[in-house]
N, C-alpha and C. Protein backbone atom coordinates (compact mmCIF):
# COMPACT_ATOMS: atom_id res chain seq x y z
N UNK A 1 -110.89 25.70 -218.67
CA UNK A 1 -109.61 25.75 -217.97
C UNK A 1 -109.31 24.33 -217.47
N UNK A 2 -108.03 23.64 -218.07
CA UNK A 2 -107.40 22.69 -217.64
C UNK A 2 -107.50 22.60 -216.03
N UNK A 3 -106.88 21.45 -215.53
CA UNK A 3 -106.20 21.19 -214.39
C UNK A 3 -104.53 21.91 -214.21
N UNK A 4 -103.74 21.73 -215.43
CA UNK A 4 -102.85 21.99 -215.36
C UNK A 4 -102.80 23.89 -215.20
N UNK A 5 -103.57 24.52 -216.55
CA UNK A 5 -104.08 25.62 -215.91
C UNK A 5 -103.98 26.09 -214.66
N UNK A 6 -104.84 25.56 -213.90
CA UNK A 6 -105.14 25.85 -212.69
C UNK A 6 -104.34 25.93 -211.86
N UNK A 7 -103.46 24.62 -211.82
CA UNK A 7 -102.20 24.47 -210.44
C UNK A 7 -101.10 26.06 -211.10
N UNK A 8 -101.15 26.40 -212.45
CA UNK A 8 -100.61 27.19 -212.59
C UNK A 8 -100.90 28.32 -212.02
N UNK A 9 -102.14 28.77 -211.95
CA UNK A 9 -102.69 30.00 -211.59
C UNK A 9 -102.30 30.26 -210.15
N UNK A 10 -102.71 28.78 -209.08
CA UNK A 10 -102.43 29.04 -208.15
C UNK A 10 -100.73 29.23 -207.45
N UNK A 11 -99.81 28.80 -208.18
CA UNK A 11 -98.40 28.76 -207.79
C UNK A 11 -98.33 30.11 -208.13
N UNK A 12 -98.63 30.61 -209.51
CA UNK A 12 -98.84 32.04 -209.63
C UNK A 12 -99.05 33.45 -208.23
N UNK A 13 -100.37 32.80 -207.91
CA UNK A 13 -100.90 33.44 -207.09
C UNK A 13 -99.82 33.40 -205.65
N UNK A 14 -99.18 32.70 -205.39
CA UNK A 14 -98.33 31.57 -204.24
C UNK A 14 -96.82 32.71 -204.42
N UNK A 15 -96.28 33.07 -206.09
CA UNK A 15 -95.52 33.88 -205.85
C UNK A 15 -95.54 35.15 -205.69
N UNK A 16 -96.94 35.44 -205.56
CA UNK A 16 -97.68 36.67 -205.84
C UNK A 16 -97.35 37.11 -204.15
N UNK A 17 -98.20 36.16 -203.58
CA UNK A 17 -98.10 36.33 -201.61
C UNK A 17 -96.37 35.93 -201.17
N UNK A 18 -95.95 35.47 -201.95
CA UNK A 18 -94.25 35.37 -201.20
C UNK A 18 -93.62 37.01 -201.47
N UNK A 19 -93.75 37.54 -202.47
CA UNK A 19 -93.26 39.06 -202.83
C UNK A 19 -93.94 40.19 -201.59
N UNK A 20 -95.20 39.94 -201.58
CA UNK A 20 -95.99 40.62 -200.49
C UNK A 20 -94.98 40.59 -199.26
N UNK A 21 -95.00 39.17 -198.88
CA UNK A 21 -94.46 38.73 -197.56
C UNK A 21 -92.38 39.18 -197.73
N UNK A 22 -92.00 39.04 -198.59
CA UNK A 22 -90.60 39.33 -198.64
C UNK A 22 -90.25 40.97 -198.30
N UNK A 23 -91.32 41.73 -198.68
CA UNK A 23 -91.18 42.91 -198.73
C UNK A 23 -92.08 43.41 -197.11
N UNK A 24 -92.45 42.72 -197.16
CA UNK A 24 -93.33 43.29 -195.50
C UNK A 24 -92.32 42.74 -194.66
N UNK A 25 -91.50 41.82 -194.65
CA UNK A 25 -91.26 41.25 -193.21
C UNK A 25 -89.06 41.73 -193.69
N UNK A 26 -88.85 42.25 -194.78
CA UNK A 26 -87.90 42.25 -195.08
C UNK A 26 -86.67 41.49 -195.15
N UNK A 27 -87.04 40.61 -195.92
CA UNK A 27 -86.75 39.17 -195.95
C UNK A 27 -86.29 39.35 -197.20
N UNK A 28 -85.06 39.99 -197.75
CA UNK A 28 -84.92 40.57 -199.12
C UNK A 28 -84.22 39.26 -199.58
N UNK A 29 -83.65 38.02 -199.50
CA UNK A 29 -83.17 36.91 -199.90
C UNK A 29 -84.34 36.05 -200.27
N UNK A 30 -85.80 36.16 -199.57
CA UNK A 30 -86.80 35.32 -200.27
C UNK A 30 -87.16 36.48 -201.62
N UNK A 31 -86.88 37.52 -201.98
CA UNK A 31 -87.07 37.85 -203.82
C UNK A 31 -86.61 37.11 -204.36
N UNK A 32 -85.57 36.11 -204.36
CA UNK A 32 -84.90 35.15 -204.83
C UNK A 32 -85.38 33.78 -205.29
N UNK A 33 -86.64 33.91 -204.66
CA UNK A 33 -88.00 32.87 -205.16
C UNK A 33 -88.97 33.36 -205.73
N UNK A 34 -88.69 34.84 -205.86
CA UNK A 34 -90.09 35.36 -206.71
C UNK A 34 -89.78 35.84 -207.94
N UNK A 35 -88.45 36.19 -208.10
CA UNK A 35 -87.52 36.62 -209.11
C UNK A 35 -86.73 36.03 -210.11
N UNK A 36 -86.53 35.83 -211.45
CA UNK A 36 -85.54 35.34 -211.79
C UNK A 36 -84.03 36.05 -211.60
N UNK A 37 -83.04 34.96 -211.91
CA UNK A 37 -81.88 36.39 -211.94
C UNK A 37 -81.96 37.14 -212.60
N UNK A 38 -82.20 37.12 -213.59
CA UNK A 38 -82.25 38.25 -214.70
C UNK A 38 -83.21 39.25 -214.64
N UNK A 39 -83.97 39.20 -213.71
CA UNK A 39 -85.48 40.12 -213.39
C UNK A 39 -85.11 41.55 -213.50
N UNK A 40 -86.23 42.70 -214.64
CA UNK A 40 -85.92 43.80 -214.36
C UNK A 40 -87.34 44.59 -213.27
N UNK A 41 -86.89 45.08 -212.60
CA UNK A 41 -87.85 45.28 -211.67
C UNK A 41 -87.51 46.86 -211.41
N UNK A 42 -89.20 47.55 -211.97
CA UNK A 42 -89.21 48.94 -212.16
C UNK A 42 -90.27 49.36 -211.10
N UNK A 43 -89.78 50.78 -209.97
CA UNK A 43 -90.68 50.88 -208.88
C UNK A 43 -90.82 52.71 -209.23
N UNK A 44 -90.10 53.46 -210.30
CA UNK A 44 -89.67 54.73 -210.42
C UNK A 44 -91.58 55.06 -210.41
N UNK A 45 -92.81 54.86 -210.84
CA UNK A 45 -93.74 55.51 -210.71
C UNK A 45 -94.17 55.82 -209.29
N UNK A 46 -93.68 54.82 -208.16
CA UNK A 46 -93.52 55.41 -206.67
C UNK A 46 -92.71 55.88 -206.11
N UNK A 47 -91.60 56.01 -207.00
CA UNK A 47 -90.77 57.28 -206.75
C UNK A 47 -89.50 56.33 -206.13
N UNK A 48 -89.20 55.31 -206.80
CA UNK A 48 -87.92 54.02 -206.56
C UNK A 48 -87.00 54.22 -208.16
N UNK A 49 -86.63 53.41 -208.27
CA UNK A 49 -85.80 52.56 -209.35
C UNK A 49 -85.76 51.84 -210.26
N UNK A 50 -85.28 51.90 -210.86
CA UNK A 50 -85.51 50.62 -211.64
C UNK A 50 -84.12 49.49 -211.82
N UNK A 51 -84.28 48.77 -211.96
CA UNK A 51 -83.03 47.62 -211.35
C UNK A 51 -83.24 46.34 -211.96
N UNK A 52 -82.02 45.60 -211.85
CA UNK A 52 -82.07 44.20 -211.34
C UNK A 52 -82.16 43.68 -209.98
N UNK A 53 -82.50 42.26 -210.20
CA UNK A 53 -82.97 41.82 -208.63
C UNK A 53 -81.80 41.85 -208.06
N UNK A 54 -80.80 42.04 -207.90
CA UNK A 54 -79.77 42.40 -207.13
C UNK A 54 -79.96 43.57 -206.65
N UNK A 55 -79.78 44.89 -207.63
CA UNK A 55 -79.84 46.25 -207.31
C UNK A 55 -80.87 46.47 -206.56
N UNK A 56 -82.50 45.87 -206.75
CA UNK A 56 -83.45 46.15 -205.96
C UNK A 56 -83.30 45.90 -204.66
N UNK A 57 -82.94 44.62 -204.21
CA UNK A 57 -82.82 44.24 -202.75
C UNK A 57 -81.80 45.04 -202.52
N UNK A 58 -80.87 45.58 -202.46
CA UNK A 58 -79.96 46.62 -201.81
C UNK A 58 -80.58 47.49 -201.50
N UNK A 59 -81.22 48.07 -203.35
CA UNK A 59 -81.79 49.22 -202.51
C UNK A 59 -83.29 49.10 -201.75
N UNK A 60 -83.85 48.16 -201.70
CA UNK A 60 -85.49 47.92 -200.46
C UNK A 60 -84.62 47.64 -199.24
N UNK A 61 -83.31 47.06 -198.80
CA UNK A 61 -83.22 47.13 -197.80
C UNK A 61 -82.22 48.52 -196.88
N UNK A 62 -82.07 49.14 -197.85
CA UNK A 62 -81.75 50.44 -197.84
C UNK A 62 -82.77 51.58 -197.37
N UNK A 63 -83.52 51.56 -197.99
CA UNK A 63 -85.22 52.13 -197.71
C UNK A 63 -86.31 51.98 -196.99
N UNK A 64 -86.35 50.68 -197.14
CA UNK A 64 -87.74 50.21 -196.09
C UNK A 64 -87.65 50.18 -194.60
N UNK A 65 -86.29 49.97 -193.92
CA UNK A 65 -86.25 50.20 -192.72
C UNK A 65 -86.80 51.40 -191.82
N UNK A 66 -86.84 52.19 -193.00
CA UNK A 66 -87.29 53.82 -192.17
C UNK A 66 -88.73 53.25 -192.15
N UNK A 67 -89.59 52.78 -192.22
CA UNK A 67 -90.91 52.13 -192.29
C UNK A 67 -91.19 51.08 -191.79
N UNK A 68 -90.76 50.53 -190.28
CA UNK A 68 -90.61 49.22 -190.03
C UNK A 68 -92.23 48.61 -190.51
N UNK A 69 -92.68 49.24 -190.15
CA UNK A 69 -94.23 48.37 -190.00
C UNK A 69 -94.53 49.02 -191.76
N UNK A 70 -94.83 47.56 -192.47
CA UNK A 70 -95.27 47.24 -193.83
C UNK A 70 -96.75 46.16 -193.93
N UNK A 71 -97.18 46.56 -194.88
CA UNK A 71 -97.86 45.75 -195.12
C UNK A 71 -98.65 46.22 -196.37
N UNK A 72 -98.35 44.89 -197.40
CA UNK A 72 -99.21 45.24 -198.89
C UNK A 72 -100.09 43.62 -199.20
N UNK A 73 -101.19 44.44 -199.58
CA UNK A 73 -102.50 43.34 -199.67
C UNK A 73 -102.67 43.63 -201.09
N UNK A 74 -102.62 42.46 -201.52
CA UNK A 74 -103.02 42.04 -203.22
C UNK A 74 -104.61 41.70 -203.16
N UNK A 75 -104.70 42.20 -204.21
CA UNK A 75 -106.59 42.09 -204.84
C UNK A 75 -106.61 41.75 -205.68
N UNK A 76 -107.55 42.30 -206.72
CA UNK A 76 -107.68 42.00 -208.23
C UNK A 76 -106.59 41.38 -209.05
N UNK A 77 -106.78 40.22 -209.25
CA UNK A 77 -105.73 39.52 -210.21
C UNK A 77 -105.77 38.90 -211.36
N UNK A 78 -105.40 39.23 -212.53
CA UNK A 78 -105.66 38.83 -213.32
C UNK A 78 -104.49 38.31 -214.24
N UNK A 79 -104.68 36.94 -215.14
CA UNK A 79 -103.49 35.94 -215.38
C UNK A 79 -103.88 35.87 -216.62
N UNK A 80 -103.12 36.34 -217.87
CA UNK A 80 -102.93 35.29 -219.16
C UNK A 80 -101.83 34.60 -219.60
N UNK A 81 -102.03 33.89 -220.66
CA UNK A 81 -101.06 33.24 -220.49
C UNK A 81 -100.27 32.93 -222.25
N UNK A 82 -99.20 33.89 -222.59
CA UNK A 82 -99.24 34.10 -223.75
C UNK A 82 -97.94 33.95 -224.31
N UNK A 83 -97.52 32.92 -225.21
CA UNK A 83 -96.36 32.92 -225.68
C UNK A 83 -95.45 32.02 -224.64
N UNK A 84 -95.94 30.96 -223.81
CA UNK A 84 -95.23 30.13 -222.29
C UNK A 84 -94.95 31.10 -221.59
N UNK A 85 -95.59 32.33 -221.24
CA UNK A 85 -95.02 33.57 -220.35
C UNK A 85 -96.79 33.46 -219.72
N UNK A 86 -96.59 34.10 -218.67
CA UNK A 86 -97.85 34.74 -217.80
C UNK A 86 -97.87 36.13 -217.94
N UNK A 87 -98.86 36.89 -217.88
CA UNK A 87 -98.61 38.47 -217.99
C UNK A 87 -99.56 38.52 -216.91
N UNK A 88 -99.27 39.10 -215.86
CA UNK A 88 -100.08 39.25 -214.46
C UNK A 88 -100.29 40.62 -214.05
N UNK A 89 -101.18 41.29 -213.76
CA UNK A 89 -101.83 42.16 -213.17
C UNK A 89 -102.31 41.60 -212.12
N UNK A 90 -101.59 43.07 -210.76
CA UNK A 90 -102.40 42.14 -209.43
C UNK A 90 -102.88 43.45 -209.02
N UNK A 91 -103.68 43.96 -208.58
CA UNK A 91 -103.86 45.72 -207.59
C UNK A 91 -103.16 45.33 -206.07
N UNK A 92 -103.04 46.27 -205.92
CA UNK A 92 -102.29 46.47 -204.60
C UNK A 92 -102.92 47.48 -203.79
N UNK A 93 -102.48 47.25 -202.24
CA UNK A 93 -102.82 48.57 -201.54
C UNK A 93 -101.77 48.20 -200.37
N UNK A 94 -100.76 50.12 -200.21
CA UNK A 94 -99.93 49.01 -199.20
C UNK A 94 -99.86 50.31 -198.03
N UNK A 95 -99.33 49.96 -196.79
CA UNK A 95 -99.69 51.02 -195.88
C UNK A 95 -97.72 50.63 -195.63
N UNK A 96 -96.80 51.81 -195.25
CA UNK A 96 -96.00 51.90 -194.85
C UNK A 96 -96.04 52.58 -193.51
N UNK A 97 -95.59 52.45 -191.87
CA UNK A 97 -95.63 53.30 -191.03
C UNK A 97 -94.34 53.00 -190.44
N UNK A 98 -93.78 54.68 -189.68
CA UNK A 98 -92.96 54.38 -189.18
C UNK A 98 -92.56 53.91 -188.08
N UNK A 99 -93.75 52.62 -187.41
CA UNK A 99 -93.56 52.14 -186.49
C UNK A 99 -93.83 51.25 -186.27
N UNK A 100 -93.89 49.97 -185.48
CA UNK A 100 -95.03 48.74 -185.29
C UNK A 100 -95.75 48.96 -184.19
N UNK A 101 -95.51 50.19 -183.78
CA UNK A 101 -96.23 50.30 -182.41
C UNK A 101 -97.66 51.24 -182.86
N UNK A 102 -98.81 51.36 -181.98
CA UNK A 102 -99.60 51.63 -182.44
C UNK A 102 -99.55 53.16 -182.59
N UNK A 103 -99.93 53.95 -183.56
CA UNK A 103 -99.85 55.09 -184.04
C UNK A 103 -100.82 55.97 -184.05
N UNK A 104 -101.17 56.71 -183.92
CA UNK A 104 -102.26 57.44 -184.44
C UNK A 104 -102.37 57.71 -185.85
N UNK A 105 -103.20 57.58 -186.90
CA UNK A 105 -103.01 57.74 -188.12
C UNK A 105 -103.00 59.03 -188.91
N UNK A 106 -102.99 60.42 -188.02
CA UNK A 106 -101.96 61.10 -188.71
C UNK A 106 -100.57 61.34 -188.40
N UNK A 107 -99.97 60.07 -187.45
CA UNK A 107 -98.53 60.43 -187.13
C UNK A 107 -97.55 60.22 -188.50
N UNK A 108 -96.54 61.77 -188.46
CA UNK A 108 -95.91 62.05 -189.53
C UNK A 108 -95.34 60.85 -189.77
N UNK A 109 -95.23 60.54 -191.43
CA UNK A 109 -94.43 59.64 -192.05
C UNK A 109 -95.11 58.36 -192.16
N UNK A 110 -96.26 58.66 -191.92
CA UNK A 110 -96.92 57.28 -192.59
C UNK A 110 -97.91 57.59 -193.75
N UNK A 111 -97.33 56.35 -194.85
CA UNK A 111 -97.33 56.26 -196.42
C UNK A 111 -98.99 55.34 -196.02
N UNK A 112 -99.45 55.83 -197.11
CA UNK A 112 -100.70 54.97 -197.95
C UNK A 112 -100.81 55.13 -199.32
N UNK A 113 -100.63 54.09 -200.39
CA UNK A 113 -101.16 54.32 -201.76
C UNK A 113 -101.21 52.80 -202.00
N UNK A 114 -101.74 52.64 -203.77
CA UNK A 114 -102.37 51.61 -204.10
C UNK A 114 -102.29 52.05 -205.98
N UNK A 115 -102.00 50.47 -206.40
CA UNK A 115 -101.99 50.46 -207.83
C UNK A 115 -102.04 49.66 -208.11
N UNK A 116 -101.41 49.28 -209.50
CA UNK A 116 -101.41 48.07 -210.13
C UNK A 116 -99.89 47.13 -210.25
N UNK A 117 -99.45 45.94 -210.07
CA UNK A 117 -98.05 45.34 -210.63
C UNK A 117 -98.65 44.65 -211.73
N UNK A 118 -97.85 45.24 -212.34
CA UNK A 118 -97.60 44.21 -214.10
C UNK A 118 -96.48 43.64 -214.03
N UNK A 119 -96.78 41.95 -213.88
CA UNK A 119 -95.55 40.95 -213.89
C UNK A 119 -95.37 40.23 -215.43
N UNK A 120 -94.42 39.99 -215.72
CA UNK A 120 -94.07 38.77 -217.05
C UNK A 120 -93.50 37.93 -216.14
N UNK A 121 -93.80 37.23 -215.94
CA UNK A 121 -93.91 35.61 -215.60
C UNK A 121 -92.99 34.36 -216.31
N UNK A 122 -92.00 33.57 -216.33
CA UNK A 122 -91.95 32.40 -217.03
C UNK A 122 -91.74 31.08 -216.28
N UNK A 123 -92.06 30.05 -216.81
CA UNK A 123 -92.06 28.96 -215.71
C UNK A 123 -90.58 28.62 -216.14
N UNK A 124 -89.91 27.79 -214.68
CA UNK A 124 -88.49 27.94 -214.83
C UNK A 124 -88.78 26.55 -213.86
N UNK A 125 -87.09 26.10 -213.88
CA UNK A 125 -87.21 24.60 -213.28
C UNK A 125 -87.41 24.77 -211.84
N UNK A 126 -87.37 25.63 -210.98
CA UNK A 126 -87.91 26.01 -209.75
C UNK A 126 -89.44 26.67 -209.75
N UNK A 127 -90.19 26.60 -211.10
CA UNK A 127 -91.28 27.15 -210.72
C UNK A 127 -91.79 28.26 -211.44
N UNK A 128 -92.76 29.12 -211.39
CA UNK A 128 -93.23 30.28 -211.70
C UNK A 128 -92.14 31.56 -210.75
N UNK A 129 -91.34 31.82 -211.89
CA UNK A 129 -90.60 33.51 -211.23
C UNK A 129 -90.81 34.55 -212.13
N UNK A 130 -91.43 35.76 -211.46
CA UNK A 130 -91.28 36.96 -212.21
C UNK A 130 -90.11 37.17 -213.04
N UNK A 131 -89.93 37.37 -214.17
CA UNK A 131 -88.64 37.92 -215.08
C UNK A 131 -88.94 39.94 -215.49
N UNK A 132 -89.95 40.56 -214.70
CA UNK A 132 -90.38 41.68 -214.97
C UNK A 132 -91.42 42.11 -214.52
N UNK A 133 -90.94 43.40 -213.11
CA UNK A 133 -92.47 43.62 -212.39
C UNK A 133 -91.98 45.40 -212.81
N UNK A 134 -93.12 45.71 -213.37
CA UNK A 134 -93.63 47.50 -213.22
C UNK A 134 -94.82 47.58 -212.15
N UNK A 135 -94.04 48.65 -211.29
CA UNK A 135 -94.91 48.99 -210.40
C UNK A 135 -95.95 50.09 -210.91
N UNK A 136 -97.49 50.41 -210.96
CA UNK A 136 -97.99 51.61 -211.38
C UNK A 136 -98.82 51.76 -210.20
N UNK A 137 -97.89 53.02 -209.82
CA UNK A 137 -98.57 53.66 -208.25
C UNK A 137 -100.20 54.60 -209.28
N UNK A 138 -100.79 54.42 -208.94
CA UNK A 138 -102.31 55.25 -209.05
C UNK A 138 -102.81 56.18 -208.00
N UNK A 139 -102.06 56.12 -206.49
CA UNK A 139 -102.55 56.69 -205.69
C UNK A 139 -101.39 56.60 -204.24
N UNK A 140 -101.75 58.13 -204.12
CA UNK A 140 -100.58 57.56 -202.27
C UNK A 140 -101.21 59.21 -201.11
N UNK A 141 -101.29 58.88 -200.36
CA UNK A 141 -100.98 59.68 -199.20
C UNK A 141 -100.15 59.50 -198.39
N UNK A 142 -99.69 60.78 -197.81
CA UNK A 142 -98.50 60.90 -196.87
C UNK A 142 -99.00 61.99 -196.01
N UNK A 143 -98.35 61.55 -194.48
CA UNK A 143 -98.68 62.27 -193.40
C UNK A 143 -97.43 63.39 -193.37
């Protein structure tokens, strides 16, 4: 693995934690750095949409409010790099509650599940932006 490689992996990884953070803190104008315009972004295996990055941020900020308190932690990641595209697999695990205040953890309406995002990747003159994230939920509980 190059140098150049590398700085790739990590900007990779860099838009990996800005999507995390856009969607936890609902900051739906920073997708706009993780996204190309043209991005199709599919969430229907957790029971969302499928869209462009326009349609998505309407509808996450449509939705996620009933859940103030977010938070999704990326794990396992894995990067190739095929055709000047990245194909990224990251696992996920994300906790939705409906509060920031402290909860008891069977208070109704708080989400837990965990899967995989499959991104296509292309480097663009601003950088590494997703052009295509499938969400694959593997797992969820609900209170």
């Amino acid at each position: 693995m190059d140098a150049a490689e590398v700085a790739d992996r990590l900007e990779i990884a860099d838009v990996l934690a800005r999507y995390a953070y856009a969607i936890d803190s609902g900051r739906w104008e920073e997708l706009d750095e993780v996204f190309t315009p043209d991005a199709v972004i599919d969430y229907r295996s957790a029971g969302g949409i499928r869209g462009t990055r326009t349609e998505i941020k309407s509808w996450l900020a449509s939705v996620l409010p009933h859940w103030p308190g977010r938070l999704h932690l990326l794990g396992a990641t894995a990067i190739s790099f095929e055709d000047g595209e990245a194909v990224v697999r990251a696992s996920f695990a994300d906790t939705l509650a409906p509060s920031r205040d402290m909860i008891p953890a069977g208070t109704e309406g708080l989400l837990q599940g965990g899967g995989w995002y499959h991104h296509r990747m292309a480097r663009t003159p601003s950088g590494w932006r997703s052009r295509e994230l499938v969400e694959e939920q593997t797992w969820r509980t609900i209170q």
